[in-house]
PDB file of N, CA and C in Angstrom:
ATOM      1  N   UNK A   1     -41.391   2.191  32.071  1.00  0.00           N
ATOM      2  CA  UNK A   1     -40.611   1.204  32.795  1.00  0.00           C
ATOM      3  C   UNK A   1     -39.460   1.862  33.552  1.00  0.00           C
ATOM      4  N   UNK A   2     -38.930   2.747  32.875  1.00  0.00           N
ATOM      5  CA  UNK A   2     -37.603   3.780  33.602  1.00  0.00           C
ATOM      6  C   UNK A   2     -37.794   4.343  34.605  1.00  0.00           C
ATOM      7  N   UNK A   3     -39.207   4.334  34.279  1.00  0.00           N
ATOM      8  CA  UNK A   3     -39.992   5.826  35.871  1.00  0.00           C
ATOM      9  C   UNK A   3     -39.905   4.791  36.627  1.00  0.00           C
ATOM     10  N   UNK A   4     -40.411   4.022  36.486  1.00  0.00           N
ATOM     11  CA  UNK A   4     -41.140   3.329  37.929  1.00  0.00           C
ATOM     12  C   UNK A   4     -39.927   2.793  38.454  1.00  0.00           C
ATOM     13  N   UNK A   5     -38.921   2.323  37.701  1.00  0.00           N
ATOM     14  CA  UNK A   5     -37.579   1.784  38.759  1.00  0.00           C
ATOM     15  C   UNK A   5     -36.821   3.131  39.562  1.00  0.00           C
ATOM     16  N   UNK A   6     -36.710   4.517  38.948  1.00  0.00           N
ATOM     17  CA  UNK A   6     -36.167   5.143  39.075  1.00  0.00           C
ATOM     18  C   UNK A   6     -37.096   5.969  40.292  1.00  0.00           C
ATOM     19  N   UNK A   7     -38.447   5.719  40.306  1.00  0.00           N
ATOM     20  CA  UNK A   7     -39.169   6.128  41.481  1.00  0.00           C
ATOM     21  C   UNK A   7     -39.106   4.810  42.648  1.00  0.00           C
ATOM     22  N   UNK A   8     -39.117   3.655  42.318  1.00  0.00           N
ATOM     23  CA  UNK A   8     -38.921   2.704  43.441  1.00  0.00           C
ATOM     24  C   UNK A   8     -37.389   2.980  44.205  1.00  0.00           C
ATOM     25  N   UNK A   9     -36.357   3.111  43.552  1.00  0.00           N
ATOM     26  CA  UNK A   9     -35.547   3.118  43.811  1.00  0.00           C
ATOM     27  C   UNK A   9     -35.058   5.040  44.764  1.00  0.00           C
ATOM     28  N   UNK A  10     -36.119   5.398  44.371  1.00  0.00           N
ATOM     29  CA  UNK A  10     -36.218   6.820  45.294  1.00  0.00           C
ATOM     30  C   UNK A  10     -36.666   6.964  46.385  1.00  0.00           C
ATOM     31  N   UNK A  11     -38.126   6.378  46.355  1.00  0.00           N
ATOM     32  CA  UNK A  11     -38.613   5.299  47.010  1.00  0.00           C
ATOM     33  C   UNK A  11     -37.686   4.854  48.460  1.00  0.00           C
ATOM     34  N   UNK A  12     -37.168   3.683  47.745  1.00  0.00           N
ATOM     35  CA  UNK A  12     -36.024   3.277  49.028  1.00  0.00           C
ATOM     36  C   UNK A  12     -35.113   4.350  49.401  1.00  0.00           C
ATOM     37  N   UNK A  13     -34.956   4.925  48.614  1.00  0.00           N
ATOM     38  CA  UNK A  13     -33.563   5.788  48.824  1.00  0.00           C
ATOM     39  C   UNK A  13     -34.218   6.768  50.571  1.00  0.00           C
ATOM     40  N   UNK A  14     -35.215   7.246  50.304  1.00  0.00           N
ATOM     41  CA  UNK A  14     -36.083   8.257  51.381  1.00  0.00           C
ATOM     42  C   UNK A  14     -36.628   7.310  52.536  1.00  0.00           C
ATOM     43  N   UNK A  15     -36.872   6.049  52.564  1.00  0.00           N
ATOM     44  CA  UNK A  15     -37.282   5.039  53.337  1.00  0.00           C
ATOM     45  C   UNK A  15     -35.886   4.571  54.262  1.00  0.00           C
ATOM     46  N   UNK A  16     -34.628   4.719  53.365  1.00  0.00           N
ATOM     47  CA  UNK A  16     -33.355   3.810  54.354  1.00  0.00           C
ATOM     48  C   UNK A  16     -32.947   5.036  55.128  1.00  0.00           C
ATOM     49  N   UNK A  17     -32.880   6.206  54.513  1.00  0.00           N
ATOM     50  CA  UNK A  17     -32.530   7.762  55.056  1.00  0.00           C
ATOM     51  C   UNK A  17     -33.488   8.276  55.818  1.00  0.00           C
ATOM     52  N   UNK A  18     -34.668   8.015  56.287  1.00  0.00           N
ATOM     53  CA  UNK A  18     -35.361   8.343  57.350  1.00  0.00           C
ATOM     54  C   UNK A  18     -35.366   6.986  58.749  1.00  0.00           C
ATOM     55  N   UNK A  19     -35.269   5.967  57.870  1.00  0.00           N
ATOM     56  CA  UNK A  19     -35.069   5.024  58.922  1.00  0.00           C
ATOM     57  C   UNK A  19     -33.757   5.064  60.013  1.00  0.00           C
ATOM     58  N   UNK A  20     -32.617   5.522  59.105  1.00  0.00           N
ATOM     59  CA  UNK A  20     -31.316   6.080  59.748  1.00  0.00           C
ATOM     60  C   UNK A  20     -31.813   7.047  60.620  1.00  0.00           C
ATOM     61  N   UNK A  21     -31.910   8.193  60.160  1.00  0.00           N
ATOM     62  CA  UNK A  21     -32.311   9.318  61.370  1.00  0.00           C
ATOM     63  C   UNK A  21     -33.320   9.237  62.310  1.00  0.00           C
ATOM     64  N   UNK A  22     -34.309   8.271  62.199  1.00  0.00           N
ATOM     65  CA  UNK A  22     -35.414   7.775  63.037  1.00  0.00           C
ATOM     66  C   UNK A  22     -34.037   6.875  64.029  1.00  0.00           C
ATOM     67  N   UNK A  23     -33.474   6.321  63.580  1.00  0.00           N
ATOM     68  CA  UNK A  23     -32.845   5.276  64.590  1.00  0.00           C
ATOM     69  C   UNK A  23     -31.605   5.982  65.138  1.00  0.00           C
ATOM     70  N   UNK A  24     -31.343   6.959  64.749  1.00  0.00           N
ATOM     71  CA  UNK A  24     -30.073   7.845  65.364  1.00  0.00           C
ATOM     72  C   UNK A  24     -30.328   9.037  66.047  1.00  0.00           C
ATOM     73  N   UNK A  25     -31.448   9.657  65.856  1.00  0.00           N
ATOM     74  CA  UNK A  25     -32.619  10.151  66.503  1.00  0.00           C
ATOM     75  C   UNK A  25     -33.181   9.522  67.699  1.00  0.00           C
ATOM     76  N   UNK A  26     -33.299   8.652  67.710  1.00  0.00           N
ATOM     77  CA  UNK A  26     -33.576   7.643  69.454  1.00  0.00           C
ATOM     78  C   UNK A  26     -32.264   7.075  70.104  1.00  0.00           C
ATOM     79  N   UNK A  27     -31.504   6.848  69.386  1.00  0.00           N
ATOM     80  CA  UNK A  27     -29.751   6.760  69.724  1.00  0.00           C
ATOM     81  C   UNK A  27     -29.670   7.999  71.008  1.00  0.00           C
ATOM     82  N   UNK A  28     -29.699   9.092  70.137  1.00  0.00           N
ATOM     83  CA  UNK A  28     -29.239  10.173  71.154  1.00  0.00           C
ATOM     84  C   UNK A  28     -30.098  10.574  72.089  1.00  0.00           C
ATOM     85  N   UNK A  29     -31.542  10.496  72.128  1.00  0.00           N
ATOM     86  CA  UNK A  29     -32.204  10.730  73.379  1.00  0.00           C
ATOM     87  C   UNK A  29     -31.982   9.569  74.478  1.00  0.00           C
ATOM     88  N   UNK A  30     -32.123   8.631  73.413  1.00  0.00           N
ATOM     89  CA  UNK A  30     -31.322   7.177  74.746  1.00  0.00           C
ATOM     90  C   UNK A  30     -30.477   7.422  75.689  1.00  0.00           C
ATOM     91  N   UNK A  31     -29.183   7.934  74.835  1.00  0.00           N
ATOM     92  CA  UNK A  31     -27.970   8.869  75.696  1.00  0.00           C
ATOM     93  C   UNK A  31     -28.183   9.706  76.209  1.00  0.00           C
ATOM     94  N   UNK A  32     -28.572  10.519  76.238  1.00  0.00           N
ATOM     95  CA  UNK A  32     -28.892  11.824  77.017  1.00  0.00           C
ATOM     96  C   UNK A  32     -30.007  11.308  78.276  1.00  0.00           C
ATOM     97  N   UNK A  33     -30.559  10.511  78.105  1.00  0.00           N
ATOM     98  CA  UNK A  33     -31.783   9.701  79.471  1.00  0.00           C
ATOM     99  C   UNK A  33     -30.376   8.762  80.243  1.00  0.00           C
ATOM    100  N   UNK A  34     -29.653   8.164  79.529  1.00  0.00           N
ATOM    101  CA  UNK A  34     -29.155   7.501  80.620  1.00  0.00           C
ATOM    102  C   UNK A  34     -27.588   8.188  80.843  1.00  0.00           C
ATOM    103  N   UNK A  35     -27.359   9.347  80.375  1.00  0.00           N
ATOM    104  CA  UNK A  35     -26.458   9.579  81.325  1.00  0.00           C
ATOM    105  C   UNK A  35     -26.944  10.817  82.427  1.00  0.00           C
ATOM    106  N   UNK A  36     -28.018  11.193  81.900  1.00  0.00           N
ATOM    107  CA  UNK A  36     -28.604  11.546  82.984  1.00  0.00           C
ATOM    108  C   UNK A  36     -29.333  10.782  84.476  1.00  0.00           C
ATOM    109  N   UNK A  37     -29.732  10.236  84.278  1.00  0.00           N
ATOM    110  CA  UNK A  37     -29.868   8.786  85.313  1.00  0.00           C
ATOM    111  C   UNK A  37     -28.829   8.512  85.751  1.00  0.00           C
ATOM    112  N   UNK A  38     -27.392   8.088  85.157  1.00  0.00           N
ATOM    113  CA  UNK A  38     -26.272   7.871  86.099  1.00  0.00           C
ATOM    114  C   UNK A  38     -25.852   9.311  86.685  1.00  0.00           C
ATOM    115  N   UNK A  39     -25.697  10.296  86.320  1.00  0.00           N
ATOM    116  CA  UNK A  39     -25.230  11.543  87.047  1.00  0.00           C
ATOM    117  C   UNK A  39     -26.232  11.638  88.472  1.00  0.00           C
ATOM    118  N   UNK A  40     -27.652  11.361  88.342  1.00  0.00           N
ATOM    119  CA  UNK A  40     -28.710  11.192  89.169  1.00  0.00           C
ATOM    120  C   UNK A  40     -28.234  10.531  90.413  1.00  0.00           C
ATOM    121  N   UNK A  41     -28.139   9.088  89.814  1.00  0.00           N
ATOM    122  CA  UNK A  41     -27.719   8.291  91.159  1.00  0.00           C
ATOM    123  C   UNK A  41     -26.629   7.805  90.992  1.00  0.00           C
ATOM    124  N   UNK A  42     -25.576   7.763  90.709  1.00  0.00           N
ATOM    125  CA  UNK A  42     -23.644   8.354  90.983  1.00  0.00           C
ATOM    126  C   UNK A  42     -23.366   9.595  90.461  1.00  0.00           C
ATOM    127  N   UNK A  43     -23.162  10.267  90.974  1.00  0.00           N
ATOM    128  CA  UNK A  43     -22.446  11.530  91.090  1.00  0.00           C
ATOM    129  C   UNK A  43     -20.879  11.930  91.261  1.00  0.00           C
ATOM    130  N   UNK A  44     -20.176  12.622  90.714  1.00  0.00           N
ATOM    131  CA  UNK A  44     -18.844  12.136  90.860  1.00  0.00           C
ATOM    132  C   UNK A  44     -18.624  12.571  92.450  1.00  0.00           C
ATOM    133  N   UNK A  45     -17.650  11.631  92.805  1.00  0.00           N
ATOM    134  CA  UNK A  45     -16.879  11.947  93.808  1.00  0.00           C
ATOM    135  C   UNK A  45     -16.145  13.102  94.086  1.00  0.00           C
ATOM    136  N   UNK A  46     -15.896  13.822  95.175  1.00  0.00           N
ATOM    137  CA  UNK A  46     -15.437  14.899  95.349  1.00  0.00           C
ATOM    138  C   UNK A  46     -13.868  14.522  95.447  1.00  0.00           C
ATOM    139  N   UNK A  47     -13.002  15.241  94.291  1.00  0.00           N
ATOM    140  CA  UNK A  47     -11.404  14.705  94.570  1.00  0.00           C
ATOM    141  C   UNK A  47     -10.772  14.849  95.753  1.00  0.00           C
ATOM    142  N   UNK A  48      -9.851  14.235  96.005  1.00  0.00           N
ATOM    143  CA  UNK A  48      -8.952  14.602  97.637  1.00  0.00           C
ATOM    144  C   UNK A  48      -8.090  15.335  97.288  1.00  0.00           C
ATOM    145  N   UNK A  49      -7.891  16.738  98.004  1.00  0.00           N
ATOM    146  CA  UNK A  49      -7.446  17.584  98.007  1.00  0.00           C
ATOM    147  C   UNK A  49      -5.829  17.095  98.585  1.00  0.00           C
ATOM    148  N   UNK A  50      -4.446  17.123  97.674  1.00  0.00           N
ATOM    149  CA  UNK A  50      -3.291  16.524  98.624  1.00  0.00           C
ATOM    150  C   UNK A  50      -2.438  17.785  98.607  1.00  0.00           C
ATOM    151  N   UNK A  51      -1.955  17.051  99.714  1.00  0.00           N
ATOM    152  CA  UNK A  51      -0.833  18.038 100.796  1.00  0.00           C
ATOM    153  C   UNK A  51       0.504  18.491  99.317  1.00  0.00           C
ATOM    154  N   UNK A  52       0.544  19.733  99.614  1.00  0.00           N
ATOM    155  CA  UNK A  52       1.765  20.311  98.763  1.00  0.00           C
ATOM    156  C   UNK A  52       3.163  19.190  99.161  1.00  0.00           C
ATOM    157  N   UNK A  53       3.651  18.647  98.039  1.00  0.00           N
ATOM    158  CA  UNK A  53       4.933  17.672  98.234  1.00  0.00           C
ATOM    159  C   UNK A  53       5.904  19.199  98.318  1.00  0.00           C
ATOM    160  N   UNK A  54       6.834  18.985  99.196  1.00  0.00           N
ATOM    161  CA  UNK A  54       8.066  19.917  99.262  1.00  0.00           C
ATOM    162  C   UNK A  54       9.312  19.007  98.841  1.00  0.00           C
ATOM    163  N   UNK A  55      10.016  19.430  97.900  1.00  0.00           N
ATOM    164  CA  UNK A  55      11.087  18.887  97.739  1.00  0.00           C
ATOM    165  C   UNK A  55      12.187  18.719  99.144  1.00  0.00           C
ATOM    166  N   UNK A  56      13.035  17.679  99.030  1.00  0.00           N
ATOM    167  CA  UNK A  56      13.778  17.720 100.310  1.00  0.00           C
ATOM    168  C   UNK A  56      15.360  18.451  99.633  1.00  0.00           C
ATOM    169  N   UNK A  57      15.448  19.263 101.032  1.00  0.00           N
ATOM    170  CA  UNK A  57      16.691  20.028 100.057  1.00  0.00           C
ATOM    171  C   UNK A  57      18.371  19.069 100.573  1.00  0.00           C
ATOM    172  N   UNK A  58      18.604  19.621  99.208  1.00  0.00           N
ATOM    173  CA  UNK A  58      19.670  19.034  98.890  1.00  0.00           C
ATOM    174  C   UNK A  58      21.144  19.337  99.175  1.00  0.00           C
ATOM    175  N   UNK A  59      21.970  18.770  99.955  1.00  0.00           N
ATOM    176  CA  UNK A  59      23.160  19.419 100.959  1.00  0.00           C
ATOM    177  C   UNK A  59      23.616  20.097 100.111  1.00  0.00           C
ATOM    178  N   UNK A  60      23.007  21.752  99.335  1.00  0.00           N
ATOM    179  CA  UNK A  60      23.735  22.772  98.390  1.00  0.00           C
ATOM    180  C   UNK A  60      24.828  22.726  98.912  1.00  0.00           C
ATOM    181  N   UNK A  61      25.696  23.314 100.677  1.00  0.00           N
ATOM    182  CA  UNK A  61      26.282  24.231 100.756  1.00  0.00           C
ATOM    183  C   UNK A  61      27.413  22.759 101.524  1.00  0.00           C
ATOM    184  N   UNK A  62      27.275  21.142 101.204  1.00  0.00           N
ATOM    185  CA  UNK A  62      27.528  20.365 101.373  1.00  0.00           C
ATOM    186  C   UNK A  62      29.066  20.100 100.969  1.00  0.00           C
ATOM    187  N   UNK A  63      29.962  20.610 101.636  1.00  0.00           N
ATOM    188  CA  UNK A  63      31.415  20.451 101.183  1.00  0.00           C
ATOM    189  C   UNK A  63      31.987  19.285 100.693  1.00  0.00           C
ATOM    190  N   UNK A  64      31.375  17.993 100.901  1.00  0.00           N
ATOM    191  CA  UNK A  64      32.247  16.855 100.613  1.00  0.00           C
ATOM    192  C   UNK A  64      31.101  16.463  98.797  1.00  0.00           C
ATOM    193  N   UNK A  65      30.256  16.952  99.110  1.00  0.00           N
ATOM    194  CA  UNK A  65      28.762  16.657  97.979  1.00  0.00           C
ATOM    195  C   UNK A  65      30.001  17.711  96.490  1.00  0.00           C
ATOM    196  N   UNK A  66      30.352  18.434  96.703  1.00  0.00           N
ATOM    197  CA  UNK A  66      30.936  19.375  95.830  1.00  0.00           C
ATOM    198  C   UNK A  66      31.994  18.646  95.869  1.00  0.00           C
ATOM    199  N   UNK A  67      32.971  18.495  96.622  1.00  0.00           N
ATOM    200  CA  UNK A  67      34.206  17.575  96.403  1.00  0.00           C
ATOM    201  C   UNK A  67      33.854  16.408  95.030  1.00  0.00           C
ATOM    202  N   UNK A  68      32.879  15.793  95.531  1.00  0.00           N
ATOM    203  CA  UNK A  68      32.381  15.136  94.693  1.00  0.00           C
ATOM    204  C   UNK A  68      32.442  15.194  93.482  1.00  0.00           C
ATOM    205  N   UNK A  69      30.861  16.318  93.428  1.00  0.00           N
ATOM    206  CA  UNK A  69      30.818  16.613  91.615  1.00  0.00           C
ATOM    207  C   UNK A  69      32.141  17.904  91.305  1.00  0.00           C
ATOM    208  N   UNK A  70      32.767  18.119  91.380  1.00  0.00           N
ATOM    209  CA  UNK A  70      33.893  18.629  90.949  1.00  0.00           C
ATOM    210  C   UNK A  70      35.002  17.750  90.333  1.00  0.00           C
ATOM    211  N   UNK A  71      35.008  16.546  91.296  1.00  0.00           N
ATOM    212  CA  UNK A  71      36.001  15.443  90.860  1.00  0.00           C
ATOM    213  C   UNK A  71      35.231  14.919  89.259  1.00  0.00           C
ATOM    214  N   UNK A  72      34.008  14.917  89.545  1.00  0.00           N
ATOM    215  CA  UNK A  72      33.315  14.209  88.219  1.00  0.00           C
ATOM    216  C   UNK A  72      33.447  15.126  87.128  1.00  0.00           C
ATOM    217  N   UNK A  73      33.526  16.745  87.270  1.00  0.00           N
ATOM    218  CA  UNK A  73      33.456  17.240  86.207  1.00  0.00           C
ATOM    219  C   UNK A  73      34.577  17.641  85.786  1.00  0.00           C
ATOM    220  N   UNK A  74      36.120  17.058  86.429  1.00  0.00           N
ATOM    221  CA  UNK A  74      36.980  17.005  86.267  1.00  0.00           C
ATOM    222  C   UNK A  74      37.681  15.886  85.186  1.00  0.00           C
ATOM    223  N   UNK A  75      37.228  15.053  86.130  1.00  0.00           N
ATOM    224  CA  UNK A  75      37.118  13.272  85.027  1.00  0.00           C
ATOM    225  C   UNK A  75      36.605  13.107  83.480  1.00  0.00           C
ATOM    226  N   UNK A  76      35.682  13.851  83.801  1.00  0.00           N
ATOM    227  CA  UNK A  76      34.462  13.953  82.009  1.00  0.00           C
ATOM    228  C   UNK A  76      35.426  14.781  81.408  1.00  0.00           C
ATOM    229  N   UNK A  77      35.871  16.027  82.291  1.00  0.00           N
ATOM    230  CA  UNK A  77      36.576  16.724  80.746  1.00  0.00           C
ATOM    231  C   UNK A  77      37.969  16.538  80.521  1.00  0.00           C
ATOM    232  N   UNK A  78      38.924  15.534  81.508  1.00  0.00           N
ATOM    233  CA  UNK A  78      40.031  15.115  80.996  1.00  0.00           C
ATOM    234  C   UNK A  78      39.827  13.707  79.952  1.00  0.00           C
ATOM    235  N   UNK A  79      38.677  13.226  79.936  1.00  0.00           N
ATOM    236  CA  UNK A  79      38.101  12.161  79.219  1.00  0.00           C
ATOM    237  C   UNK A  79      37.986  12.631  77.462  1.00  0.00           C
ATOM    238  N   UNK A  80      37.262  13.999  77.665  1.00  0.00           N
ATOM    239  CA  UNK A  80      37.239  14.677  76.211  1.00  0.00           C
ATOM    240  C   UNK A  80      38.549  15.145  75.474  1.00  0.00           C
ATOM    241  N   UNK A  81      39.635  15.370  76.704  1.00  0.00           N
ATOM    242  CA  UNK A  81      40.799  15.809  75.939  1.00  0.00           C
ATOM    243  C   UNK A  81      41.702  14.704  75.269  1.00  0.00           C
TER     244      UNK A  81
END
């Protein structure tokens, strides 16, 4: 009586574990057929190549722009004292 449950039950055990890999086994050829088919007929687009952004320069040598941040870094550190 022990055998035979312990072989039915082996039984299933080899029946649910091949049915898995039978069905995950066609899973992945599925995938591999259809993303091959879409690469087929869409193909990626070729990216657009864009223009180098140049920063716009900034009035460095700008006498009143320095007036400026000088006054500010004047302000902040009489603020700390």
């Amino acid at each position: 009586m022990q055998q035979d449950i312990l072989q039915q039950g082996i039984d299933l055990m080899l029946f649910g574990m091949g049915t898995v890999f039978v069905f995950l086994t066609v899973l992945v050829i599925a995938t591999m057929i259809m993303s091959r088919v879409v690469s087929r007929f869409f193909p990626d687009a070729p990216e657009p190549e864009l223009a180098p952004v140049r920063a716009a320069p900034v009035g460095v040598n700008d006498p009143k722009l320095i007036a400026i941040i000088q006054d500010a870094v004047n302000q902040h550190r009489a603020k700390q004292k």
